[in-house]
Protein backbone atom coordinates (compact mmCIF):
# COMPACT_ATOMS: atom_id res chain seq x y z
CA UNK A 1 32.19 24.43 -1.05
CA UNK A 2 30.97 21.80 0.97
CA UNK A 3 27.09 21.05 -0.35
CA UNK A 4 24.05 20.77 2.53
CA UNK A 5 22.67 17.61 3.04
CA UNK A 6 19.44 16.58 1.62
CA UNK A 7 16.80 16.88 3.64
CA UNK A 8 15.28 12.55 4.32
CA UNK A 9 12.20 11.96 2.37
CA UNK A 10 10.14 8.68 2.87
CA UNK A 11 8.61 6.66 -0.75
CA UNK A 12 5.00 5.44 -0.10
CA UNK A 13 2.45 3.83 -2.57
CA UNK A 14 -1.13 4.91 -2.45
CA UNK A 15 -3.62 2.07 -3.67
CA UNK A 16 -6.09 3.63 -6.33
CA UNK A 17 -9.21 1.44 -6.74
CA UNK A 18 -11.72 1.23 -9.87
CA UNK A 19 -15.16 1.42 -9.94
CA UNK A 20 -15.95 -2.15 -8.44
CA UNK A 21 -13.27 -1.14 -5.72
CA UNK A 22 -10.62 -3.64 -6.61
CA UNK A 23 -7.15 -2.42 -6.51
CA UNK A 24 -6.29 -1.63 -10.11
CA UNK A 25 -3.19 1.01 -9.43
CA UNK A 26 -0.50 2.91 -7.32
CA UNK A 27 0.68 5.97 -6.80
CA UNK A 28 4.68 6.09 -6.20
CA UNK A 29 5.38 9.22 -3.80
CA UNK A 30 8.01 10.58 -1.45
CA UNK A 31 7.03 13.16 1.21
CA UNK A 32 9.51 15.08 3.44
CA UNK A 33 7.01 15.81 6.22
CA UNK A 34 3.77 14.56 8.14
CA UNK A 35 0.83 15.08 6.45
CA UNK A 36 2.41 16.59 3.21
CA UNK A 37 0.54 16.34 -0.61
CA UNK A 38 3.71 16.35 -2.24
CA UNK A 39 7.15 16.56 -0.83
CA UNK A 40 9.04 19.43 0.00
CA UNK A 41 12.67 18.86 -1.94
CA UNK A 42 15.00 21.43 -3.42
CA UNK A 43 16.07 19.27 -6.15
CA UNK A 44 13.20 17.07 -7.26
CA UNK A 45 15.05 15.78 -10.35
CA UNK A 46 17.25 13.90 -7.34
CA UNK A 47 14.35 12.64 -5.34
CA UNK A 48 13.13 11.18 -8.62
CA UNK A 49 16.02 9.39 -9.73
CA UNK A 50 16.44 7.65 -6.39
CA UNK A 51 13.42 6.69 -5.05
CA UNK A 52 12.62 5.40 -8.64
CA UNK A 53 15.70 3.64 -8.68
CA UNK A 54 14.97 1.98 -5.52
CA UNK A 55 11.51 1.23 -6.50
CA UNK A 56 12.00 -0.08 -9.67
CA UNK A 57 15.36 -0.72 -11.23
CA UNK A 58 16.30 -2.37 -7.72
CA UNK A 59 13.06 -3.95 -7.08
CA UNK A 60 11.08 -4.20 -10.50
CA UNK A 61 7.81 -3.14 -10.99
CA UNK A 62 6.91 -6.23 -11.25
CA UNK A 63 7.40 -7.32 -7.85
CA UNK A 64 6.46 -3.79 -6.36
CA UNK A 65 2.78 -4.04 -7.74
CA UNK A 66 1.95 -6.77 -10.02
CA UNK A 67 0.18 -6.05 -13.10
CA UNK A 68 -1.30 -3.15 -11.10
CA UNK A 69 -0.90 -0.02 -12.98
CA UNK A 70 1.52 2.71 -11.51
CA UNK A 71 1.89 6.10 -11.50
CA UNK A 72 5.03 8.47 -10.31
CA UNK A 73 5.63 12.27 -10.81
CA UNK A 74 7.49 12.43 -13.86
CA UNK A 75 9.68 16.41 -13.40
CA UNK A 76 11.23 17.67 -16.82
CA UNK A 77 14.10 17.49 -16.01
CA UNK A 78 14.04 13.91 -15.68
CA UNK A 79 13.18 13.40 -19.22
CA UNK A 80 15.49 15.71 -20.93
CA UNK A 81 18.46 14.53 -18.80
CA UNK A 82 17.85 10.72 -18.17
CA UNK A 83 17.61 7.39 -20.23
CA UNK A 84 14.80 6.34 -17.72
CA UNK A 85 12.98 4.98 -20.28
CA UNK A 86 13.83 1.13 -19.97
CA UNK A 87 10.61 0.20 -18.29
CA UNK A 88 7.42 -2.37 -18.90
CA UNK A 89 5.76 1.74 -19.97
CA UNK A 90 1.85 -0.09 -20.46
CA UNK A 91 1.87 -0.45 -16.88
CA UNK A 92 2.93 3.49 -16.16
CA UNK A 93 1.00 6.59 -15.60
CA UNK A 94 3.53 9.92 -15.82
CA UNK A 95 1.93 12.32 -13.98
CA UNK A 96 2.70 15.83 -15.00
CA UNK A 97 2.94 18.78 -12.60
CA UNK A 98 2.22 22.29 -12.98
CA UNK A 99 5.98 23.40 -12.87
CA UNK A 100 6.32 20.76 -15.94
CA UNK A 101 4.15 23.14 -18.27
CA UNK A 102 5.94 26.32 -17.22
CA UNK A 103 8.76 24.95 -20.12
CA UNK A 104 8.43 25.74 -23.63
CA UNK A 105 9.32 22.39 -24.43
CA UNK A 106 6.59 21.02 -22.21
CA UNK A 107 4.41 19.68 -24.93
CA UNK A 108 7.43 18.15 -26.95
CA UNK A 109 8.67 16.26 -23.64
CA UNK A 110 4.34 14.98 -23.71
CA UNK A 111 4.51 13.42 -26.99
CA UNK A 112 8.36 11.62 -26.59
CA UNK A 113 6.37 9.99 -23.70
CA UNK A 114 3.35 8.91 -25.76
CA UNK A 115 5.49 7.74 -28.33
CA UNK A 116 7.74 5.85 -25.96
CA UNK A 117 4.55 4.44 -24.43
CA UNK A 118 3.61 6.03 -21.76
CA UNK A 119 0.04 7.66 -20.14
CA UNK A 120 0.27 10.55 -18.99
CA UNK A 121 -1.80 11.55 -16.00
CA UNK A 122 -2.45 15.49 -14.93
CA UNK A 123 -4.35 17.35 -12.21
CA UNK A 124 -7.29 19.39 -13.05
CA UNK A 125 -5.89 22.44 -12.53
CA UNK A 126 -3.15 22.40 -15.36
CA UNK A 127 -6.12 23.25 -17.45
CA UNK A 128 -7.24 25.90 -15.44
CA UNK A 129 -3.81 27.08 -15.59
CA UNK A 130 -2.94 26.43 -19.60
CA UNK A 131 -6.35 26.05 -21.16
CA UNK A 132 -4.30 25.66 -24.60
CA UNK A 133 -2.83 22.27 -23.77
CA UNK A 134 -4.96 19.57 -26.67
CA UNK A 135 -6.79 16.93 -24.19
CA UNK A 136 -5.85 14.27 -26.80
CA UNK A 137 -2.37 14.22 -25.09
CA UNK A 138 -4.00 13.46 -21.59
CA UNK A 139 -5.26 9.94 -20.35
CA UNK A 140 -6.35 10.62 -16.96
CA UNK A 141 -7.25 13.78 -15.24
CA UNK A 142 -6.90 13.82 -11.33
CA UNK A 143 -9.85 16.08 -9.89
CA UNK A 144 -9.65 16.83 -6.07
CA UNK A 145 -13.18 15.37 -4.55
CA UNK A 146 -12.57 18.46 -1.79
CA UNK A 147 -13.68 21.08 -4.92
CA UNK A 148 -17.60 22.18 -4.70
CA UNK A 149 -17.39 21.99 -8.20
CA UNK A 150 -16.23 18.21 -8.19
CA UNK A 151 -18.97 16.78 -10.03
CA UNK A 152 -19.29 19.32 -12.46
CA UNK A 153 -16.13 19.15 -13.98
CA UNK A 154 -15.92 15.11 -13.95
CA UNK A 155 -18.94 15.53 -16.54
CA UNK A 156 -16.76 18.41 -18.33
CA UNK A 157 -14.17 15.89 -18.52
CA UNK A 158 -15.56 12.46 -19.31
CA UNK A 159 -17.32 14.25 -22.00
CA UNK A 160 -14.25 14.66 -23.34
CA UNK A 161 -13.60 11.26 -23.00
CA UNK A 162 -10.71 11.61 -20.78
CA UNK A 163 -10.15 8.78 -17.70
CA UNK A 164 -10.90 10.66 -14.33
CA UNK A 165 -9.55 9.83 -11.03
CA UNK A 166 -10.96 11.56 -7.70
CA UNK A 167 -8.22 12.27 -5.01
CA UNK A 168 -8.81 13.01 -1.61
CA UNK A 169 -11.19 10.41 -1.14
CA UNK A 170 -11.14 10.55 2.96
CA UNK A 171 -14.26 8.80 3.93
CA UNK A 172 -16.91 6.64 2.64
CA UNK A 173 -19.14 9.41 2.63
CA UNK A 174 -17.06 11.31 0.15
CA UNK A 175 -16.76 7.91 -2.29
CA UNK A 176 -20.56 7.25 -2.48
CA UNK A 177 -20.57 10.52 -3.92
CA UNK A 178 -17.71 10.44 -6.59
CA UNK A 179 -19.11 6.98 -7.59
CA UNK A 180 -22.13 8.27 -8.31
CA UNK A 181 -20.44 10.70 -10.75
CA UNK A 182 -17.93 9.94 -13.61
CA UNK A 183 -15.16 9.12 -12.19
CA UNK A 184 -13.18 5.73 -13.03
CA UNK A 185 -10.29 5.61 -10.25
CA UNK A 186 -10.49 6.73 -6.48
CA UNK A 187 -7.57 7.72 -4.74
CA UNK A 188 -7.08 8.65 -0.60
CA UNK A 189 -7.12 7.76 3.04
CA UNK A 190 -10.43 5.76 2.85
CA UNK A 191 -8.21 2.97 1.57
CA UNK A 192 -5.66 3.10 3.78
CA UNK A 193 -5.50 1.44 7.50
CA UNK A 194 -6.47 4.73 9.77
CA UNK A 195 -4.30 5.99 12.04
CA UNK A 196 -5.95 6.10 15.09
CA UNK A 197 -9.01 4.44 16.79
CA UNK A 198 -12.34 6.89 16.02
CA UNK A 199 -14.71 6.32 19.21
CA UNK A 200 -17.92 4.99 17.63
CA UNK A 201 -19.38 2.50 20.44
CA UNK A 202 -17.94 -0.60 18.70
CA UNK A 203 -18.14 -3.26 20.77
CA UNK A 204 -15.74 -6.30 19.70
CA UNK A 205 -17.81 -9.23 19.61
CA UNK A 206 -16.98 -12.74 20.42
CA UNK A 207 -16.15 -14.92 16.81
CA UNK A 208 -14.04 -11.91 15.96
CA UNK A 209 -11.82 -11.96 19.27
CA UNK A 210 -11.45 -15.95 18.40
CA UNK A 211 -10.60 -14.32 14.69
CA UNK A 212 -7.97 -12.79 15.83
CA UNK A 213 -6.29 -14.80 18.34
CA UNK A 214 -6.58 -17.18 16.03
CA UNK A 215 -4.28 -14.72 13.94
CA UNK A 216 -1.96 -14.16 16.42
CA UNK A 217 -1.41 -17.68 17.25
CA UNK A 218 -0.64 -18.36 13.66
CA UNK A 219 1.93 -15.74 13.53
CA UNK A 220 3.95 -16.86 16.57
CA UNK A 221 7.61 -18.61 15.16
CA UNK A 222 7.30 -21.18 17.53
CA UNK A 223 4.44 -23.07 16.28
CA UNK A 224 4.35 -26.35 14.68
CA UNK A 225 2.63 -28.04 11.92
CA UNK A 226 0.59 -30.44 14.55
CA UNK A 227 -0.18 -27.68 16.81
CA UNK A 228 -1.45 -25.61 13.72
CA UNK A 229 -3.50 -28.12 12.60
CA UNK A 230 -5.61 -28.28 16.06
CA UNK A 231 -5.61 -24.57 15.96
CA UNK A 232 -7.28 -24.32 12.38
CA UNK A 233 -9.66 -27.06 13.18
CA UNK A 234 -11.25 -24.91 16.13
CA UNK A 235 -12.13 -22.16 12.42
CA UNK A 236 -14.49 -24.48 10.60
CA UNK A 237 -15.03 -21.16 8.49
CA UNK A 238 -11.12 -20.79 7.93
CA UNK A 239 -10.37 -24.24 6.93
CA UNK A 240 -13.30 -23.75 4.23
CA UNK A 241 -11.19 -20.97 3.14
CA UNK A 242 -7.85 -22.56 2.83
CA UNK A 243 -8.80 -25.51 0.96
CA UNK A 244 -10.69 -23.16 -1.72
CA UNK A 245 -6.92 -21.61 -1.75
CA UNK A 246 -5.07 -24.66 -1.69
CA UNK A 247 -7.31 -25.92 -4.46
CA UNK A 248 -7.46 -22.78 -7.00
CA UNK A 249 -5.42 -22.92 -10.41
CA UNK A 250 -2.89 -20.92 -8.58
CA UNK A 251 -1.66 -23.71 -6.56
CA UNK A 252 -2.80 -26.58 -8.13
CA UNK A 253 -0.59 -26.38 -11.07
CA UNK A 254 -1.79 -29.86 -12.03
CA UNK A 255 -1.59 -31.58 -8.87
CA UNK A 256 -4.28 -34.00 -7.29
CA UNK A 257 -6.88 -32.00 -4.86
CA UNK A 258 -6.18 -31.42 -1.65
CA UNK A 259 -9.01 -32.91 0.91
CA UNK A 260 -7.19 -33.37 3.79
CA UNK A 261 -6.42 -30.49 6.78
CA UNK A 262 -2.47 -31.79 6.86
CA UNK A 263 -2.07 -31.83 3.16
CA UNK A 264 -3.03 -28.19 2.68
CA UNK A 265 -1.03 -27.57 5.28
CA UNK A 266 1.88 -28.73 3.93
CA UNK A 267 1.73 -27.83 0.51
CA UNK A 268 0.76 -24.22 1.56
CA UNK A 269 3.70 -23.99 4.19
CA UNK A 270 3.87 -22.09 7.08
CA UNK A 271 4.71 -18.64 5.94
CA UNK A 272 2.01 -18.80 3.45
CA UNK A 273 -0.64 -20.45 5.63
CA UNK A 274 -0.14 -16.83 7.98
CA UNK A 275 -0.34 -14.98 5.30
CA UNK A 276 -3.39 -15.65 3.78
CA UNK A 277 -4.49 -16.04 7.43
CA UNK A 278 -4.00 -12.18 7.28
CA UNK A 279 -5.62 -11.06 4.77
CA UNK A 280 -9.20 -13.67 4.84
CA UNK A 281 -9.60 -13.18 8.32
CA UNK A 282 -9.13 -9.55 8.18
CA UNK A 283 -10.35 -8.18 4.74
CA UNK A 284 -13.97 -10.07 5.37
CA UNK A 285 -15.08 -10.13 1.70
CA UNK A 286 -15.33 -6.31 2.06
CA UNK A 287 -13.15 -4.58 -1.26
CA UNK A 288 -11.96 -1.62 1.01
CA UNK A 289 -10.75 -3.82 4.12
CA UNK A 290 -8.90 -5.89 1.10
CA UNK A 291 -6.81 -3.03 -0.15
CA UNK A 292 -6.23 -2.13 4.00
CA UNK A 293 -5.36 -5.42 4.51
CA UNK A 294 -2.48 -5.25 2.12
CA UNK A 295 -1.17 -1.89 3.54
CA UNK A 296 -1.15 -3.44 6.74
CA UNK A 297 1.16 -6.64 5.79
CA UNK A 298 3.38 -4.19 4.51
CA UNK A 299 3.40 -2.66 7.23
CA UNK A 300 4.05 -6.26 9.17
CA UNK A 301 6.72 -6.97 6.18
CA UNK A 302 8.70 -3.99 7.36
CA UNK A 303 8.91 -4.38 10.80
CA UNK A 304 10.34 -8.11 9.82
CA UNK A 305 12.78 -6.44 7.61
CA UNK A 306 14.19 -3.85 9.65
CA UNK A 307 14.21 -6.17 12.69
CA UNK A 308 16.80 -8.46 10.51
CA UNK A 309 19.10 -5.07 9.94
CA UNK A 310 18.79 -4.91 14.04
CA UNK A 311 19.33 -8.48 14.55
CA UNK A 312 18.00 -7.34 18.86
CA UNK A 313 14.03 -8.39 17.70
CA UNK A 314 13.25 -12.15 16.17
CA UNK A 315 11.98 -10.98 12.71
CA UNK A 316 8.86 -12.99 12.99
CA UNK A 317 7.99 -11.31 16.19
CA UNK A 318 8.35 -7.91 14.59
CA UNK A 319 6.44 -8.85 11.60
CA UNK A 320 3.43 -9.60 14.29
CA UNK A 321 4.35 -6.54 15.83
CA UNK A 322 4.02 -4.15 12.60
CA UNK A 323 0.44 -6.30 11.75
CA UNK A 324 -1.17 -5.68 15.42
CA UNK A 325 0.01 -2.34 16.19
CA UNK A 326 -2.89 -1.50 13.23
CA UNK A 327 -5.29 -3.92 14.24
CA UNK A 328 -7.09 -1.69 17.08
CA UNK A 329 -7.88 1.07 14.10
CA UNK A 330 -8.46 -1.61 11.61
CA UNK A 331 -10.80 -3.26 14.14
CA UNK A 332 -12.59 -0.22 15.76
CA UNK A 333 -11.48 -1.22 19.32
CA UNK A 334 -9.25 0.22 21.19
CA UNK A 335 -5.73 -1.57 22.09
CA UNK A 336 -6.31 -2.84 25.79
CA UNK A 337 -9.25 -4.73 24.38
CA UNK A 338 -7.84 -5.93 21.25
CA UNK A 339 -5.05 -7.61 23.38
CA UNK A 340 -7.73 -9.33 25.99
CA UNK A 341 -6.89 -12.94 25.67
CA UNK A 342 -4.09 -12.63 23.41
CA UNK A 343 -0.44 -14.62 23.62
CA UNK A 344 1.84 -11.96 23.23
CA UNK A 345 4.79 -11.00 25.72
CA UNK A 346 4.73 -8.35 28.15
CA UNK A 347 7.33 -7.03 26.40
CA UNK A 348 5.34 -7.27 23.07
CA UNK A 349 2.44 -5.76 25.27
CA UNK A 350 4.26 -2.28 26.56
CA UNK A 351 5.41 -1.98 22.65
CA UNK A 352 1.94 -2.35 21.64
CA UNK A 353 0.09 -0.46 24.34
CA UNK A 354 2.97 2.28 25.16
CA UNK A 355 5.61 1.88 22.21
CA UNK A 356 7.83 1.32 25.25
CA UNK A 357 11.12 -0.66 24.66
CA UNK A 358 12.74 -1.74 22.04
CA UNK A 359 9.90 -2.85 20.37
CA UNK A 360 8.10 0.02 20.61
CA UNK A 361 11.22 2.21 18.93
CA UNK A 362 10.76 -0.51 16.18
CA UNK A 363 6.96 1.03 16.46
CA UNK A 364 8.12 4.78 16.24
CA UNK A 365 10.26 4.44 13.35
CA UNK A 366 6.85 2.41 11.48
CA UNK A 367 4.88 5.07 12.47
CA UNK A 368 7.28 8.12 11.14
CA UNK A 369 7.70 6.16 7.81
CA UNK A 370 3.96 5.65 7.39
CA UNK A 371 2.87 9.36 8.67
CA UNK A 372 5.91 10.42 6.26
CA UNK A 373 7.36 12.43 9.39
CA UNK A 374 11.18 11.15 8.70
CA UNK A 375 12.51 15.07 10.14
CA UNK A 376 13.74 13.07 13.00
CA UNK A 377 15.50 10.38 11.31
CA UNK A 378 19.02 10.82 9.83
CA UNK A 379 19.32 10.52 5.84
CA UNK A 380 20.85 7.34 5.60
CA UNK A 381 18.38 5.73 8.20
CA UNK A 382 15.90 7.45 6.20
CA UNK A 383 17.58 5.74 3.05
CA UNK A 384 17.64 2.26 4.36
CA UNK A 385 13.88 2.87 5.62
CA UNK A 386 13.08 3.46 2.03
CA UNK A 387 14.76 0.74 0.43
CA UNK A 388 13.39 -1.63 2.74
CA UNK A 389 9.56 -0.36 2.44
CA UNK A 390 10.08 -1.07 -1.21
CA UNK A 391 11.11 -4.61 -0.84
CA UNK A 392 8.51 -5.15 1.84
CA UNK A 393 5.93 -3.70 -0.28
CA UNK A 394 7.38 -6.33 -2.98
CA UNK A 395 7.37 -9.45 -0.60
CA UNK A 396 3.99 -8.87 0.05
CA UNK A 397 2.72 -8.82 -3.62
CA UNK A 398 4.54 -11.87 -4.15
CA UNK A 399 2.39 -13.53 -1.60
CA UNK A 400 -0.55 -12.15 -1.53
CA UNK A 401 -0.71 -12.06 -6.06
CA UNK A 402 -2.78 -14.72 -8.19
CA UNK A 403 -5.28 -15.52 -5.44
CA UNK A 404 -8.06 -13.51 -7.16
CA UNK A 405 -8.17 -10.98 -9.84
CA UNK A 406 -9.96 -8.71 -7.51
CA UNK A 407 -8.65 -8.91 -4.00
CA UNK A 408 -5.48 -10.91 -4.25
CA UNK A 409 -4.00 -13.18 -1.20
């Protein structure tokens, strides 16, 4: 008999930050629906195996998230049945679900793991569920900052001397309060670029609008070395910036220092040069916009990789697409503002202001990976959508990693 096809699920990372709020982890998921916790999949064991695949044995977890920590669902099944086990395991967090303790064999499958290497990671409520399970077999306990009894139970916890991570951390609000508490990790949408512009009254002031046309003239394809350096010599702040980049251990690698505006630029290169544009002129030395400002270059990164599988939209016009169809939520202002001034197409415009045109399906499928709402999208778009988030997510770590230990560029 024939077999149903699997319903599409999209793979995401979730940035976790520490204490200081620099970005310390990830959290590998797939979701089969807007707005879902977990995804909805009748055989989990497969979802594992493939997004993990892609993620990892395609990619390498190296180049997905640095020395970053990671953590990924980790079903039974895909211990007792799999060899998955040839991974760099001090940089992994198995998380543990509910259904995994269900198994008699649940605590055997726990210490293979630890002796293989890995942490294990588990929500709060296994214990409320199995009370029996020894905490010395846990590393970090997830605690949902939603619970009334949130702070209560980090104390439980870290007295224990288990790690503690709050999740659903949606606002700032909500993570002045959990820092205040025990908790080591924070986890949810207050480090992610949000969705949609939230009227507060912002008004976009002046150096900021130079900011970011400054941004977008960098990340036209038709500019030139010359015409860049004019353009960065207009941001006396900027080229303060880049020679403090040019000049760190990561590029040096022994060379003389770099005092001139045209050296930098040349040693940095182009690609680079917009890049760290990006993140400096956007992240603004606060630790949240950082980890938001990485989001949204993968974002950018993904647009320039599926525009390459299209071959209709330049690449480098989709990757300043992907970046500015953010920026008015990341900014506070609405669109029509945020594109006062700027020098971007009218086609570029409709995409940004309407996702009308091409462009603007390049949009729609950006915003149904990132939303996880693939229902609409066939499996093997779906597929390709995945495996190119992954090596999006991957070309922006390799530019963006060794600038700083806490907000990297």
């Amino acid at each position: 008999m024939e077999q149903p096809e699997q319903s599409p699920y999209c793979i995401a990372l979730q940035p976790i930050c520490d204490r200081a709020l620099h970005h310390v982890a990830d959290k590998l998921l797939y979701r089969s629906h807007c707005g879902a916790d977990v995804a909805s999949i009748d055989d989990p064991f497969l979802a594992t195996i493939r997004s993990y695949s892609t993620a990892i044995y395609e990619v390498g977890i190296e180049n997905l998230v640095g020395e970053r920590m990671l953590l990924f669902t980790a079903p039974l099944e895909w211990i007792e049945k799999t060899g998955f086990f040839e991974l760099p395991v001090e940089q992994l967090f198995a998380e543990l679900t509910l259904d995994f303790f269900e198994s008699p064999t649940a605590l055997d499958a726990i210490q293979r793991l630890r002796a293989i290497g890995y942490s294990i990671a588990v929500q709060q409520s296994v214990f409320e569920r199995y009370p029996e399970i020894p905490t010395h077999l846990i590393d970090l306990v997830k605690i949902d900052s939603r619970r009334p009894d949130t702070l209560a139970l980090a104390a439980r916890f870290k007295g224990q001397g288990l790690c503690l991570m709050a999740t659903f951390v949606e606002d700032q609000a909500t993570l002045d309060r959990v820092r205040a508490a025990e908790f080591d990790w924070f986890m949810g949408f207050v480090f992610l670029p949000p969705m949609q512009v939230r009227e507060s009254g912002r008004k976009r002031r002046s150096n900021r609008a130079v900011e970011l046309r400054l941004l977008a003239e960098l990340s036209s394809n038709e500019i030139q070395f010359e015409q860049l350096e004019a353009l960065l010599a207009q941001h006396p702040h900027f080229c303060v910036l880049l020679f403090a980049q040019v000049n760190s251990a990561a590029f040096a690698r022994g060379h003389r220092r770099i005092e001139s505006l045209h050296e930098a630029v040349v040693r940095l290169g182009l690609e680079r040069i917009k890049t760290i544009a990006s993140f400096l002129l956007l992240s603004r030395n606060d630790p949240i916009k950082a980890v938001q400002v990485r989001m949204l270059l993968n974002r950018a990164a993904l647009a320039a990789r599926i525009a390459r599988r299209v071959r209709s939209i330049d690449p480098q016009t989709a990757f300043t697409l992907g970046l500015f169809s953010r920026l008015d939520a990341f900014e506070g202002v609405p669109m029509p503002a945020l594109l006062q001034g700027m020098p971007f197409s009218v086609p570029m415009q409709q995409a940004l202001l309407e996702r009308g045109g091409e462009m603007g399906r390049l949009l729609a499928v950006l915003d149904a990976h990132e939303s996880g709402d693939v229902s609409r999208l066939s499996p093997a778009v779906v597929a390709t959508l995945n495996e190119d988030f992954v090596h999006a997510v991957a070309w922006t770590e390799h530019w963006l990693i060794g600038e700083s230990p806490q907000a990297p560029v």
